[in-house]
C-alpha atoms as a PDB file:
ATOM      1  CA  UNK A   1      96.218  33.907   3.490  1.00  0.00           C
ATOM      2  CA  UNK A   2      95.747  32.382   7.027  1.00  0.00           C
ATOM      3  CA  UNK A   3      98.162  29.636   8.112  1.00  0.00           C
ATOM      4  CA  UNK A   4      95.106  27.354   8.794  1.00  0.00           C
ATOM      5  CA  UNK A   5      94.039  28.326   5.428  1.00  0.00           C
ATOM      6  CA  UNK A   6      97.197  27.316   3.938  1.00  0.00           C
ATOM      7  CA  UNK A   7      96.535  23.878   5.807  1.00  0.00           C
ATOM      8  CA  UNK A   8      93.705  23.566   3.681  1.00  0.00           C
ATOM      9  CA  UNK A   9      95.450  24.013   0.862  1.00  0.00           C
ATOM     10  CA  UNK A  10      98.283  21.876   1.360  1.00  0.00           C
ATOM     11  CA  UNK A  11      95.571  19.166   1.636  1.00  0.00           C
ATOM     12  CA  UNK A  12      94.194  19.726  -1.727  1.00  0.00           C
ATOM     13  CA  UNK A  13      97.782  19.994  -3.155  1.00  0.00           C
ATOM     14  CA  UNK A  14      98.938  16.678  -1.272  1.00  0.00           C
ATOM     15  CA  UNK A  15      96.441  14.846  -3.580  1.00  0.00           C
ATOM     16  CA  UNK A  16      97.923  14.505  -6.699  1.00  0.00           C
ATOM     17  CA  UNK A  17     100.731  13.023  -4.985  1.00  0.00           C
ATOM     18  CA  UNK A  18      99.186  10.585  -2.612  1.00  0.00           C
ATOM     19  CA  UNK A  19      97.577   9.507  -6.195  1.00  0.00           C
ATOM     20  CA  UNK A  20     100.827   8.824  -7.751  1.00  0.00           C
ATOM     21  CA  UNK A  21     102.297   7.175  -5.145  1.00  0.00           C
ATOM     22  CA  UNK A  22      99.219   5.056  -3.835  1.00  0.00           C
ATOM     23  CA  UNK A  23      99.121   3.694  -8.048  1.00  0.00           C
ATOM     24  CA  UNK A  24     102.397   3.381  -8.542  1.00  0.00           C
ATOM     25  CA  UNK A  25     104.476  -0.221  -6.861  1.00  0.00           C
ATOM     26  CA  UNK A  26     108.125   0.655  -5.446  1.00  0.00           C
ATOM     27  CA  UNK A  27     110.169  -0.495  -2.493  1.00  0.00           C
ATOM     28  CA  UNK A  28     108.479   1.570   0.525  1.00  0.00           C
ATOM     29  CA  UNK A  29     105.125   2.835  -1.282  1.00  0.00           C
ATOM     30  CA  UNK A  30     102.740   1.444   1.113  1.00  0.00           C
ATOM     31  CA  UNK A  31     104.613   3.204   3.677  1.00  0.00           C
ATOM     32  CA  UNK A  32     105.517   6.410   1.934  1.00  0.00           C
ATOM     33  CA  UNK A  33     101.531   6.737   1.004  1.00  0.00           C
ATOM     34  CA  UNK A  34     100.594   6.015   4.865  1.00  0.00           C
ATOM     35  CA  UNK A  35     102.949   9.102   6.278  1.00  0.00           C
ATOM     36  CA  UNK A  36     101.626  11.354   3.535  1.00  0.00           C
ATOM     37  CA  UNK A  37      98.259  10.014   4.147  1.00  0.00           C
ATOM     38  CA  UNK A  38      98.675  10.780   7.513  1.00  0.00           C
ATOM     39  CA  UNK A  39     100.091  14.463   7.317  1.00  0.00           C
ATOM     40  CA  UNK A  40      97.524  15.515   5.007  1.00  0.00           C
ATOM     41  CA  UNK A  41      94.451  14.008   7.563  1.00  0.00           C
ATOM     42  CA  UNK A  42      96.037  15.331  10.213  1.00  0.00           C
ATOM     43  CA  UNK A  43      95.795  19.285   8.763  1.00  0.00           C
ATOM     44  CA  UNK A  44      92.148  18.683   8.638  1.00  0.00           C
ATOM     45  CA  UNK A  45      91.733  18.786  12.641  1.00  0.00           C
ATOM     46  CA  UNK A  46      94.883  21.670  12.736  1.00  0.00           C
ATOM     47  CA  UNK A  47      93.744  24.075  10.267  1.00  0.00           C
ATOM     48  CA  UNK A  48      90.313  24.410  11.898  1.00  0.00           C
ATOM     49  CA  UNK A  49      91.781  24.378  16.120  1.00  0.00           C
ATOM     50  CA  UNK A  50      93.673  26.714  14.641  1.00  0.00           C
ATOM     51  CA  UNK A  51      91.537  29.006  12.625  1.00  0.00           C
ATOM     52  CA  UNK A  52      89.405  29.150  16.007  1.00  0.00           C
ATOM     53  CA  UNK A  53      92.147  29.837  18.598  1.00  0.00           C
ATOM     54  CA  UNK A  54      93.788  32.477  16.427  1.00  0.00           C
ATOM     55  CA  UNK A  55      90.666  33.970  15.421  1.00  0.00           C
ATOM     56  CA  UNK A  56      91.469  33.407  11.844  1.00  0.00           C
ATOM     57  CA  UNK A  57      87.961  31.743  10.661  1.00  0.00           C
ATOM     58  CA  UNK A  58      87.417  32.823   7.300  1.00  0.00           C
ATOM     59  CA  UNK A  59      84.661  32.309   4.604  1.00  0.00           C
ATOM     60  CA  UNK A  60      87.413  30.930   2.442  1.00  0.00           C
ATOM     61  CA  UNK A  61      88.497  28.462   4.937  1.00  0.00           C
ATOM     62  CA  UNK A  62      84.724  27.316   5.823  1.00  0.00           C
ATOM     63  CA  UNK A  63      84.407  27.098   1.845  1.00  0.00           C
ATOM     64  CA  UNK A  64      87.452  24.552   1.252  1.00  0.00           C
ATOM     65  CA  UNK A  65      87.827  22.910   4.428  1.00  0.00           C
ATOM     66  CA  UNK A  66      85.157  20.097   3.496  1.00  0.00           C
ATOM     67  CA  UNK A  67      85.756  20.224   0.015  1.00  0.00           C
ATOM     68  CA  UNK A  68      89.623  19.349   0.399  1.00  0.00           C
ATOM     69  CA  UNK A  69      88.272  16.444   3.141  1.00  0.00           C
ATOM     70  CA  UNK A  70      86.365  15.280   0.171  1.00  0.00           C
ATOM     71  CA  UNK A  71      88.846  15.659  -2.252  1.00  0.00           C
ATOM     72  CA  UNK A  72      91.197  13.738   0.043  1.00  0.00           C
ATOM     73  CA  UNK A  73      89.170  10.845   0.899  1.00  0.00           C
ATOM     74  CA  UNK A  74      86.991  10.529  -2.624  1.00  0.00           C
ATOM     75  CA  UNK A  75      90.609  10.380  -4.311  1.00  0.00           C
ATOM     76  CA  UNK A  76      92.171   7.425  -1.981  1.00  0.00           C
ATOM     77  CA  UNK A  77      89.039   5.469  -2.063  1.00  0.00           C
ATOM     78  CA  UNK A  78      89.073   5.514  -6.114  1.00  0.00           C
ATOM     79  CA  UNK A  79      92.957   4.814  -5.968  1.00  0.00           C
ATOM     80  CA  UNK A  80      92.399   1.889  -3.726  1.00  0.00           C
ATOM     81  CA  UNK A  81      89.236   0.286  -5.765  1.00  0.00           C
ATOM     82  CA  UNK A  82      91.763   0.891  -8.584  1.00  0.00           C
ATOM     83  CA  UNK A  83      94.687  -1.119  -7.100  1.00  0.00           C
ATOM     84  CA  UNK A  84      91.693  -3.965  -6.092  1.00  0.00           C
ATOM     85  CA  UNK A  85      91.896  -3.011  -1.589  1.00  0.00           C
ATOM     86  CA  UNK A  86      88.179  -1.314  -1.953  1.00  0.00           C
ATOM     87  CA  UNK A  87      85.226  -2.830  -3.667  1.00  0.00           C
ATOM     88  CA  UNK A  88      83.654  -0.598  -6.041  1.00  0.00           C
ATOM     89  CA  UNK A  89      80.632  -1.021  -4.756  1.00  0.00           C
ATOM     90  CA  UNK A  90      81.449  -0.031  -1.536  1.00  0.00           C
ATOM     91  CA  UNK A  91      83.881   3.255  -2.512  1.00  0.00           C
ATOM     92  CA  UNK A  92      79.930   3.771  -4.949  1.00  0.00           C
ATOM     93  CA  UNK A  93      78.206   4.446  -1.533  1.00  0.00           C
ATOM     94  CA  UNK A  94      80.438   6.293   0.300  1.00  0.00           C
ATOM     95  CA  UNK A  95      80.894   8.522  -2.399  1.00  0.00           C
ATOM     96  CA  UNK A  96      77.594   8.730  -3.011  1.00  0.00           C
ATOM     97  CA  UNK A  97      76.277   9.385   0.160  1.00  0.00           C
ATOM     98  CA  UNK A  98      79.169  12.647   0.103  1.00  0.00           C
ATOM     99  CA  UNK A  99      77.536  13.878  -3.256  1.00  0.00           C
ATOM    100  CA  UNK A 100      74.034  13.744  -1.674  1.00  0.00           C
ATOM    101  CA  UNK A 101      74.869  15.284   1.572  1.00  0.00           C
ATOM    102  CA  UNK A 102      76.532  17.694   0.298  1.00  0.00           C
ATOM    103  CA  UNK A 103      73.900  18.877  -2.221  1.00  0.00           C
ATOM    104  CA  UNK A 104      71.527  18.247   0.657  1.00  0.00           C
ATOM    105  CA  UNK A 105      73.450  20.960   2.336  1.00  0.00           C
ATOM    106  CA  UNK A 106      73.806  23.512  -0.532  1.00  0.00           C
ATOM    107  CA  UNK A 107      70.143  23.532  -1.108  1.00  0.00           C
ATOM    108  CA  UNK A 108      69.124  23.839   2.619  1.00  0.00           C
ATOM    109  CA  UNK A 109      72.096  27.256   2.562  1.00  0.00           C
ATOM    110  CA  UNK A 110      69.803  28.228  -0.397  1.00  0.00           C
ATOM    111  CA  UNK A 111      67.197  28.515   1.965  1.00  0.00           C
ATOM    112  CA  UNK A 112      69.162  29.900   4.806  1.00  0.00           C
ATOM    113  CA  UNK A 113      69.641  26.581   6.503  1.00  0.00           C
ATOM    114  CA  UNK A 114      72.829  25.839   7.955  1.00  0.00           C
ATOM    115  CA  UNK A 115      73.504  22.558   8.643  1.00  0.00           C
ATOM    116  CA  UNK A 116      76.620  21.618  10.621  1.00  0.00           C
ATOM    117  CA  UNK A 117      78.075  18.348  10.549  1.00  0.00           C
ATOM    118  CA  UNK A 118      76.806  15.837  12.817  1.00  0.00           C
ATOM    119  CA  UNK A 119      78.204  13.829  15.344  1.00  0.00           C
ATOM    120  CA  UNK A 120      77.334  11.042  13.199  1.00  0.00           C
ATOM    121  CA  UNK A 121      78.793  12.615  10.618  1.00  0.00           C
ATOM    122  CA  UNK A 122      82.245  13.352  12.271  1.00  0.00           C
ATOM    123  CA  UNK A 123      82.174  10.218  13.617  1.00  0.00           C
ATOM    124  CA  UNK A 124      82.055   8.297   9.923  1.00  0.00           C
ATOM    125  CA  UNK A 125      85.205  10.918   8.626  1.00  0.00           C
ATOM    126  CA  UNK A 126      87.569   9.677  11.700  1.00  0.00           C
ATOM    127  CA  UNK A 127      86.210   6.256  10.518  1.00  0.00           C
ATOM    128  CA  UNK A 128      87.590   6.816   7.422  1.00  0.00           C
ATOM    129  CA  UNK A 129      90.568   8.520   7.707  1.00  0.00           C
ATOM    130  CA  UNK A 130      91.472   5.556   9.701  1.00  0.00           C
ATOM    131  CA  UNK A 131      90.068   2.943   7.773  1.00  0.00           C
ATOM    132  CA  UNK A 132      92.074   4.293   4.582  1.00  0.00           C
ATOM    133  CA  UNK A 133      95.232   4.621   6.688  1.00  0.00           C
ATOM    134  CA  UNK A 134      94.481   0.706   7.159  1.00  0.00           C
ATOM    135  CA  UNK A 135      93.840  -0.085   3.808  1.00  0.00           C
ATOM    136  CA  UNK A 136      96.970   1.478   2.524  1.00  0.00           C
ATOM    137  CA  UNK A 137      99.391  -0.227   4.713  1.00  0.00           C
ATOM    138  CA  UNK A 138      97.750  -3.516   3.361  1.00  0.00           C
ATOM    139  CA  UNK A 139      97.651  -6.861   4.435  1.00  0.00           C
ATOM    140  CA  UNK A 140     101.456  -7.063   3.500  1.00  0.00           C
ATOM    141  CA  UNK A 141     102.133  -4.908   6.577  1.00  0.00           C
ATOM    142  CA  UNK A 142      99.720  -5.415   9.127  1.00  0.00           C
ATOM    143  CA  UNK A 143      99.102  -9.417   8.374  1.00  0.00           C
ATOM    144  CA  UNK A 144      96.684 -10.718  10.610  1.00  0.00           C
ATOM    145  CA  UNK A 145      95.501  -7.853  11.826  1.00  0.00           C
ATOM    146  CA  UNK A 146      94.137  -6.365   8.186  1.00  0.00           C
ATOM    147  CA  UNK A 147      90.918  -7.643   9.567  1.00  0.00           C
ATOM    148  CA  UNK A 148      90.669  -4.485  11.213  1.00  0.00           C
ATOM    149  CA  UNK A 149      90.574  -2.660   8.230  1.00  0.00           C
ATOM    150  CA  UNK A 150      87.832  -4.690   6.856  1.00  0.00           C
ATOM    151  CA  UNK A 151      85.680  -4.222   9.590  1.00  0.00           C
ATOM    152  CA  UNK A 152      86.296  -0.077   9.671  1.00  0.00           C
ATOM    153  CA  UNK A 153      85.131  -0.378   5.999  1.00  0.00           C
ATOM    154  CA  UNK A 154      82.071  -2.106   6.632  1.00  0.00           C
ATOM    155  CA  UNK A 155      81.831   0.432   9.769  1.00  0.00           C
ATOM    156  CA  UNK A 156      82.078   3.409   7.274  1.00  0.00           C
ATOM    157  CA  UNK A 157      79.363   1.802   4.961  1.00  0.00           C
ATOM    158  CA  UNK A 158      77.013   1.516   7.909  1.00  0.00           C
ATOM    159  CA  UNK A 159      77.469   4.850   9.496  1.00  0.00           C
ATOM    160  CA  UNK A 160      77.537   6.816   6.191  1.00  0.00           C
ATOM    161  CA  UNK A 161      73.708   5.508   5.715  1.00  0.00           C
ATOM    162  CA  UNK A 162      72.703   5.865   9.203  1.00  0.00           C
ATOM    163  CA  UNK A 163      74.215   9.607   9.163  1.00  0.00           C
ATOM    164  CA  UNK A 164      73.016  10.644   5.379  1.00  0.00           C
ATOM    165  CA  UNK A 165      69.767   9.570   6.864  1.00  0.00           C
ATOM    166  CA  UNK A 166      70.105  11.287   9.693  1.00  0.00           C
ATOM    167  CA  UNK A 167      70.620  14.500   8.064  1.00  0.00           C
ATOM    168  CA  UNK A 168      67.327  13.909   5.882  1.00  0.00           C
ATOM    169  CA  UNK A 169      65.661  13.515   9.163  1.00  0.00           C
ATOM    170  CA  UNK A 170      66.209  15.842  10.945  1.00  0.00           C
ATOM    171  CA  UNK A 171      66.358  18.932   8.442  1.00  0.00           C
ATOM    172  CA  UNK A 172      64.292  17.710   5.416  1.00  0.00           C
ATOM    173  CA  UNK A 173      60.976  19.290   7.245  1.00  0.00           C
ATOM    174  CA  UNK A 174      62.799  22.536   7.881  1.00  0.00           C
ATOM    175  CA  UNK A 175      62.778  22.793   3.817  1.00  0.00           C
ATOM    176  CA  UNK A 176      60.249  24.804   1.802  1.00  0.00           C
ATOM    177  CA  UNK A 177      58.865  22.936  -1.474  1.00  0.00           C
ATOM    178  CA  UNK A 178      60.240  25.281  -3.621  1.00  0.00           C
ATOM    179  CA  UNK A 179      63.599  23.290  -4.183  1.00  0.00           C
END
């Protein structure tokens, strides 16, 4: 077990309680949710600048990295449509555009085809990460300036299109027909 790959892990672990917390009203949550919130984003750029300047890349760690960034995001974005911050409708896309993408990805690997995230697609993550970040220190918090957090929404809705396109563009052709 690598340190970076315990990063990963502590991601995946950190869910349940971001969960609790970011459902449950006390004194403090909003901010309590934000630090974890923020710890457990923050691994996701450590544990792989790490795993590459220590030499430490491992299958594992390639494996669950973007299934804990998944985990992490697809499980504040249901928590905050629960707790009425997200429209459904919206939190629908974005997790459906992950689902696709990802089983875009898994059939292309069938076929040899690696795809590596995008800039588009990097792009819409650090749009979320902050977005959520936003979202969960609420209007109560940031008052006047929750706009911004409305706007980074709508932001992530456009660019998670624009990139899940993207990817069908520019590897769909690179596909055999027998998927």
């Amino acid at each position: 077990m690598t340190f970076p790959n315990f990063l990963t892990l502590f991601r995946i672990i950190s869910i349940p309680a971001l969960v609790i917390i970011l459902l449950t009203n006390f004194q403090g949550q909003a901010w309590i949710a934000f630090a974890l919130w923020c710890l457990s984003t923050s691994t996701d750029t450590l544990d792989g600048y790490l795993a590459r300047r220590r030499k430490q890349v491992t299958i594992f760690g390639q494996l669950l990295d973007p299934i804990a960034d998944k985990l992490l995001i697809l499980s504040a974005l249901i928590c905050l449509v629960q707790v009425g911050r997200v429209p459904a409708w919206m939190a629908v896309i974005i997790i459906g555009r992950e689902f696709a993408v990802t089983g875009f990805r898994a059939i292309a690997s069938s076929q040899g085809l690696h795809i590596k995230a995008s800039w588009l697609g990097k792009m819409k993550m650090i749009l979320e990460t902050i977005t959520i970040a936003l979202i969960i220190l609420g209007k109560e918090i940031l008052g006047n300036f929750y706009f911004i957090a409305n706007v980074g929404l709508w932001a992530v809705i456009f660019i998670s299109i624009v990139s899940a396109i993207e990817y069908g563009w520019r590897y769909v052709p690179h596909l055999s027909n027998q998927s």
